[in-house]
N, C-alpha and C. Protein backbone atom coordinates (compact mmCIF):
# COMPACT_ATOMS: atom_id res chain seq x y z
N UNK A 1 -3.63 -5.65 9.66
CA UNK A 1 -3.99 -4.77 8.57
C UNK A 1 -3.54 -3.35 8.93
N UNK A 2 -3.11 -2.60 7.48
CA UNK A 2 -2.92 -1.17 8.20
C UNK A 2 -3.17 -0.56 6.93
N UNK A 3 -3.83 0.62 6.81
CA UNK A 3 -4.41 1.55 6.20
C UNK A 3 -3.52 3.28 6.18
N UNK A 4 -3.44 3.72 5.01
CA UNK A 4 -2.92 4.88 4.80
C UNK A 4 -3.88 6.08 3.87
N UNK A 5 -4.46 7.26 3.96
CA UNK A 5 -5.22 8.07 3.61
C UNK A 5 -3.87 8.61 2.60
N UNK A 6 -4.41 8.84 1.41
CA UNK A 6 -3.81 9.99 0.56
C UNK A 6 -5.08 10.61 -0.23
N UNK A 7 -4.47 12.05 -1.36
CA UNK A 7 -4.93 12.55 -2.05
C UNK A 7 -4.30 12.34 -3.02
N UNK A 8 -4.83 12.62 -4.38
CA UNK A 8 -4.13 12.72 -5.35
C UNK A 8 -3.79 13.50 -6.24
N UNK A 9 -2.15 13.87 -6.20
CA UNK A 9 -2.28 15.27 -6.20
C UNK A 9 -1.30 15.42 -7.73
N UNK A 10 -0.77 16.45 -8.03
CA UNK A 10 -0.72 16.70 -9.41
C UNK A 10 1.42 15.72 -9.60
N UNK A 11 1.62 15.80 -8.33
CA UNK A 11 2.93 15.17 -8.86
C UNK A 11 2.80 13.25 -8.54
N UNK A 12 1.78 13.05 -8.39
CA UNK A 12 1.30 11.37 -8.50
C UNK A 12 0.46 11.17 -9.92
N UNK A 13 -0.20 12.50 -10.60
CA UNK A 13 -0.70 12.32 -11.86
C UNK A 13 0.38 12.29 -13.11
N UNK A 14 -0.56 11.93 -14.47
CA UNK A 14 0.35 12.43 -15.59
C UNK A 14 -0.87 13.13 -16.07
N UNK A 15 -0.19 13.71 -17.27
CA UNK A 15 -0.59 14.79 -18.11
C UNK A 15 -2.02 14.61 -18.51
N UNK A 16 -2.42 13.78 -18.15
CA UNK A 16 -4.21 13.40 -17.93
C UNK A 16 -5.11 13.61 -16.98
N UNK A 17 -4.16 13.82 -15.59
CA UNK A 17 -5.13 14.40 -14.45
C UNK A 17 -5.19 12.76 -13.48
N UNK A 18 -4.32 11.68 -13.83
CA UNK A 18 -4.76 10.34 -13.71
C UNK A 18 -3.53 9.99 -13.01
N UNK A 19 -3.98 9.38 -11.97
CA UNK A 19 -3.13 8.47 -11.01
C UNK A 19 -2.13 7.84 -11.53
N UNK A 20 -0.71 8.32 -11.97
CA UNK A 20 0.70 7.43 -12.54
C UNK A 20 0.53 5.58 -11.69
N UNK A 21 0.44 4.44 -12.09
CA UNK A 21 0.78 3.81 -11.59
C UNK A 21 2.23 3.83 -11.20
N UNK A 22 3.29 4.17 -11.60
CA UNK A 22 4.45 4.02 -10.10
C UNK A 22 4.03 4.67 -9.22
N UNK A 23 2.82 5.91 -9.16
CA UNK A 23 2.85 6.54 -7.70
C UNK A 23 1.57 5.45 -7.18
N UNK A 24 1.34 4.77 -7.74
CA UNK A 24 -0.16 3.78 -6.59
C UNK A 24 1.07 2.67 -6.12
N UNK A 25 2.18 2.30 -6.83
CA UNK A 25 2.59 1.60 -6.43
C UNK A 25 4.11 2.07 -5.02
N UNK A 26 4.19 3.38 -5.39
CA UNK A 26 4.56 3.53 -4.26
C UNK A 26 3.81 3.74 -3.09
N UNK A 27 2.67 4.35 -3.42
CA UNK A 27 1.83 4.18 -2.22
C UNK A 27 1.61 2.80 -1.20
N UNK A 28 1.75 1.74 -2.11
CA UNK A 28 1.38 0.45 -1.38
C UNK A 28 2.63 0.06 -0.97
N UNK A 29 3.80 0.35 -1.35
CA UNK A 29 4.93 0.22 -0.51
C UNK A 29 5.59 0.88 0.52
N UNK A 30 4.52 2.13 0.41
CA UNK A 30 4.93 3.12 1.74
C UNK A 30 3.82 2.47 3.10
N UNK A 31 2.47 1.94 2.39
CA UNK A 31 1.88 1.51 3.19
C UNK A 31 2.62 0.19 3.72
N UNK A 32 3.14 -0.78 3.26
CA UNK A 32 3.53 -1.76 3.53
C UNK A 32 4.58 -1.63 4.54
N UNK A 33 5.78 -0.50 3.86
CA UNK A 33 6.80 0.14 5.31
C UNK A 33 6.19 0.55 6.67
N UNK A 34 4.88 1.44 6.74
CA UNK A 34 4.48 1.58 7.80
C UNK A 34 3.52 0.69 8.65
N UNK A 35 3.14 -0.44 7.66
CA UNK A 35 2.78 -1.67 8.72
C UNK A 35 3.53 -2.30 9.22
N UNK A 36 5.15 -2.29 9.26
CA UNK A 36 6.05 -3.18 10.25
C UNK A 36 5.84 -2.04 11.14
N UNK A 37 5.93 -0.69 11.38
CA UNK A 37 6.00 -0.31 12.44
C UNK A 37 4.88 -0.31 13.46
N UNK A 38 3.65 -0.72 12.98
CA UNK A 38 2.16 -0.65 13.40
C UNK A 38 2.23 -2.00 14.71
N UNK A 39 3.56 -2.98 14.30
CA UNK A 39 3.30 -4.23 14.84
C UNK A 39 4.85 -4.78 15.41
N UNK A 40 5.09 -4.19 16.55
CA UNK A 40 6.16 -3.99 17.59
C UNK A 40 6.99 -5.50 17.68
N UNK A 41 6.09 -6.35 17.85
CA UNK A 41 6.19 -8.42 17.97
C UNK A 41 7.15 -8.42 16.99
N UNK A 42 6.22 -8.32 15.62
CA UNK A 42 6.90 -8.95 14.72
C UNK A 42 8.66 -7.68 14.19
N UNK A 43 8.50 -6.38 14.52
CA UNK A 43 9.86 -5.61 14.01
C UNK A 43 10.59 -6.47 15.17
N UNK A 44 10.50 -6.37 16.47
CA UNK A 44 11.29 -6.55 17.49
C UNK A 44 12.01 -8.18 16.93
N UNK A 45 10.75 -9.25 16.27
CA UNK A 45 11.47 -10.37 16.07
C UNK A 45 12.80 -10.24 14.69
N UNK A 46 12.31 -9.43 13.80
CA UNK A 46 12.82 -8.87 12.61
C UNK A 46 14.25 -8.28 12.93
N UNK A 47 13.99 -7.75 14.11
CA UNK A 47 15.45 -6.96 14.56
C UNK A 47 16.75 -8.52 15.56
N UNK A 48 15.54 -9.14 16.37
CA UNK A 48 16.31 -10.39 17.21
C UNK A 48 16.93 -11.04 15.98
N UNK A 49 16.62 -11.52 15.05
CA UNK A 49 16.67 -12.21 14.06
C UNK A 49 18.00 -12.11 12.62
N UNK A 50 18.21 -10.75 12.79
CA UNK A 50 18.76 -9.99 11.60
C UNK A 50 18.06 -10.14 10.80
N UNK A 51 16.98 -9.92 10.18
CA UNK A 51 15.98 -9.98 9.26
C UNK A 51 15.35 -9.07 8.85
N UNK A 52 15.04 -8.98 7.54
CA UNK A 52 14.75 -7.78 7.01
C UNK A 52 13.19 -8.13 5.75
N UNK A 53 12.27 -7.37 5.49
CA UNK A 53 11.58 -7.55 4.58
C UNK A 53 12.03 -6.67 3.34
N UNK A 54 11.68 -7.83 1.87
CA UNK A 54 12.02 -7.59 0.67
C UNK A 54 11.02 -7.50 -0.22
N UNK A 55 10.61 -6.83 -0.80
CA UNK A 55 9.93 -6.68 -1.94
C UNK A 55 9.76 -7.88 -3.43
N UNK A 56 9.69 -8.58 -3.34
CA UNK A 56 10.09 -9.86 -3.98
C UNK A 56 9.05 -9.70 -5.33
N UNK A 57 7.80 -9.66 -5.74
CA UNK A 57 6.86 -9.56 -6.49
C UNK A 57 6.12 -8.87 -6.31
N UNK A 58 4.95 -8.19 -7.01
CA UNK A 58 3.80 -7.50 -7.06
C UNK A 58 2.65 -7.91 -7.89
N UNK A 59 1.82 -8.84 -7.78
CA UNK A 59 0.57 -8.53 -8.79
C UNK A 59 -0.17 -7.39 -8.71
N UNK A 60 -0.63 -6.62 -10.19
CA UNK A 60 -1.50 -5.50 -9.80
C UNK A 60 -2.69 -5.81 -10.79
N UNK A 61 -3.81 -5.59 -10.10
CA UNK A 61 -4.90 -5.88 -11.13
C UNK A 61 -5.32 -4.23 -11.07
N UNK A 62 -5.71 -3.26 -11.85
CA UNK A 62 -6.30 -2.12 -11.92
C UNK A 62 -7.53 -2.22 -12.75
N UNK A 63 -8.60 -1.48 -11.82
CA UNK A 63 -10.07 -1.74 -12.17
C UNK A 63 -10.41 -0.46 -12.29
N UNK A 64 -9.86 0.49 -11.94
CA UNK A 64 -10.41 2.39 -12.54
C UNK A 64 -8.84 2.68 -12.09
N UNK A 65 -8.48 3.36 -12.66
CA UNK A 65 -7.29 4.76 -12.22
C UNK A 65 -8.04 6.36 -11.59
N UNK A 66 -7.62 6.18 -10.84
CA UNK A 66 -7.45 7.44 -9.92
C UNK A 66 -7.81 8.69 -10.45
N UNK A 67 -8.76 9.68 -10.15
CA UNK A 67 -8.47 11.17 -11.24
C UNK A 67 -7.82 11.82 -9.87
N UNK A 68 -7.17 13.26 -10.43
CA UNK A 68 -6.27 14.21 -9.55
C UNK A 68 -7.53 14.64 -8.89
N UNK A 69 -6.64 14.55 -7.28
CA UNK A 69 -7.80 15.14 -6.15
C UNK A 69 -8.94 13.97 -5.53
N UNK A 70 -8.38 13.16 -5.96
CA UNK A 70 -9.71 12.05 -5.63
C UNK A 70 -8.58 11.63 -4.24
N UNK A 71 -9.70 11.13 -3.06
CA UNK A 71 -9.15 10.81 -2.13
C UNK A 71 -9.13 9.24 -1.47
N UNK A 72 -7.79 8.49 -1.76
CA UNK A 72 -7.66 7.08 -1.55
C UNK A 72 -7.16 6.73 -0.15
N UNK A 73 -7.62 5.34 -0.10
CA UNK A 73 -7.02 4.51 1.15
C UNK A 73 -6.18 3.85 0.60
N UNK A 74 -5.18 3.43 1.04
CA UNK A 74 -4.42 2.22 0.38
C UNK A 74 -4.15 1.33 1.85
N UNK A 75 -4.77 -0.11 1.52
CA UNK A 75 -4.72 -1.02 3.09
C UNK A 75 -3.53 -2.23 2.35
N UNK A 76 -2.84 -2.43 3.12
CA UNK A 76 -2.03 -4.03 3.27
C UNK A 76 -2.42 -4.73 4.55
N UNK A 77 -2.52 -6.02 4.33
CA UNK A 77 -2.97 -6.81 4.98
C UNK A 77 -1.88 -8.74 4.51
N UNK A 78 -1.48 -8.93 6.01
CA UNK A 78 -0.09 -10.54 5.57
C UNK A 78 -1.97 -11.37 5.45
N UNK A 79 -1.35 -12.34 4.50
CA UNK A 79 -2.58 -13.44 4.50
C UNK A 79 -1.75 -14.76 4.27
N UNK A 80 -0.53 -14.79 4.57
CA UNK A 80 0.23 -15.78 4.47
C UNK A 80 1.43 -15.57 4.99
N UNK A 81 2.48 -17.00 5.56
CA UNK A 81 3.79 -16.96 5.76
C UNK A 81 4.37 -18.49 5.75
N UNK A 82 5.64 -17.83 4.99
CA UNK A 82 6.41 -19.45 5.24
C UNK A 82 7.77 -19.15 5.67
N UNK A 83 8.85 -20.36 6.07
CA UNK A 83 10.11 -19.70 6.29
C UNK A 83 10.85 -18.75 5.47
N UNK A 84 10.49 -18.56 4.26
CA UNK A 84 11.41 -17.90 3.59
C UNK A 84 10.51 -16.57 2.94
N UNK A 85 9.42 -16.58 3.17
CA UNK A 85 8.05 -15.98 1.84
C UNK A 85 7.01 -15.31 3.45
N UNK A 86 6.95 -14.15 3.14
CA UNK A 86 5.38 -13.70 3.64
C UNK A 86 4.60 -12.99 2.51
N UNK A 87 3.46 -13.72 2.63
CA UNK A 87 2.49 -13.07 1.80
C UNK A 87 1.23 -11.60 1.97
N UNK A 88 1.33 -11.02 1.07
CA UNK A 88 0.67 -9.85 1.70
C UNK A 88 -0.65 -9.21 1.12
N UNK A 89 -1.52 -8.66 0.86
CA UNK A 89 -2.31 -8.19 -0.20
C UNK A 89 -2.51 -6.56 0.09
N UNK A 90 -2.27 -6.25 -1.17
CA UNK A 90 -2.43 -4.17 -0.60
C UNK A 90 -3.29 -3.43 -1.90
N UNK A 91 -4.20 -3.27 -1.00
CA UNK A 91 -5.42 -2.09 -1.94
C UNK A 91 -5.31 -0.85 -1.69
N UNK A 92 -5.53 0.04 -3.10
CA UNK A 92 -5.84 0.99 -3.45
C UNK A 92 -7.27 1.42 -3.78
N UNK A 93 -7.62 1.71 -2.84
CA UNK A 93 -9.27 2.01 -3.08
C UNK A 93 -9.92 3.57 -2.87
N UNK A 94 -10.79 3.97 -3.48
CA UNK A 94 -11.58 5.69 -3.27
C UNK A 94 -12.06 5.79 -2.41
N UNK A 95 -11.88 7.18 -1.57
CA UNK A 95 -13.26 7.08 -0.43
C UNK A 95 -14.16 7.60 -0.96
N UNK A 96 -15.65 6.98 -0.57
CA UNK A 96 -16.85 7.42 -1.47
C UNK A 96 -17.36 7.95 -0.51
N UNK A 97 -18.12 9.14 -0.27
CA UNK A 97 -19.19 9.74 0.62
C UNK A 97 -20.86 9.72 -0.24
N UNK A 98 -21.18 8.81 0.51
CA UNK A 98 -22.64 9.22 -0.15
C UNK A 98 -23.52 10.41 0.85
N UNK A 99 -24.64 10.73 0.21
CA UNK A 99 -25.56 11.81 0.78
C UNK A 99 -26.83 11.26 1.38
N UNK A 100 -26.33 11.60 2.42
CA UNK A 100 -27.43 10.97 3.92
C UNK A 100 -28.61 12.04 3.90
């Protein structure tokens, strides 16, 4: 699993103050780029190999959009692999602070 902190800031919004989905979805693909580097095994086999990861599909289910300034995690996590297919799942979620 690997986790990335953002904010959300006025060039990831549109004219609503609201999280653009292409920018959540680049977020989960920037997160996804920086989990091969998180995991040395598998780039090093990626590199022995000539092998490369592809972007092949995306399901997105969206359950709130984002307002500007709100501060997200976005995690990917593989939950599958076959010879040809790895499977992955990547959230976009708020950090909530409650009052202790």
């Amino acid at each position: 699993m690997y986790s990335l902190k953002y904010k959300v800031t006025t060039s990831t919004c549109d004219s609503e103050g609201k999280l653009k989905l292409y920018s959540a979805l680049q977020m989960m693909q920037d997160c996804s780029e920086m989990w091969i580097d998180s995991e040395p095994e598998v780039k090093d086999y990626f590199l022995q190999q000539n092998m490369a990861q592809l972007l092949a599909t995306r399901q997105v289910e969206i359950i709130r959009v984002p307002d500007y300034k709100e501060e997200l995690t976005v995690t990917t996590s593989v939950y599958g692999m076959k010879p040809m297919f790895g499977f992955r799942n990547s959230e976009v979620s708020a950090i909530i602070e409650f009052n202790k």
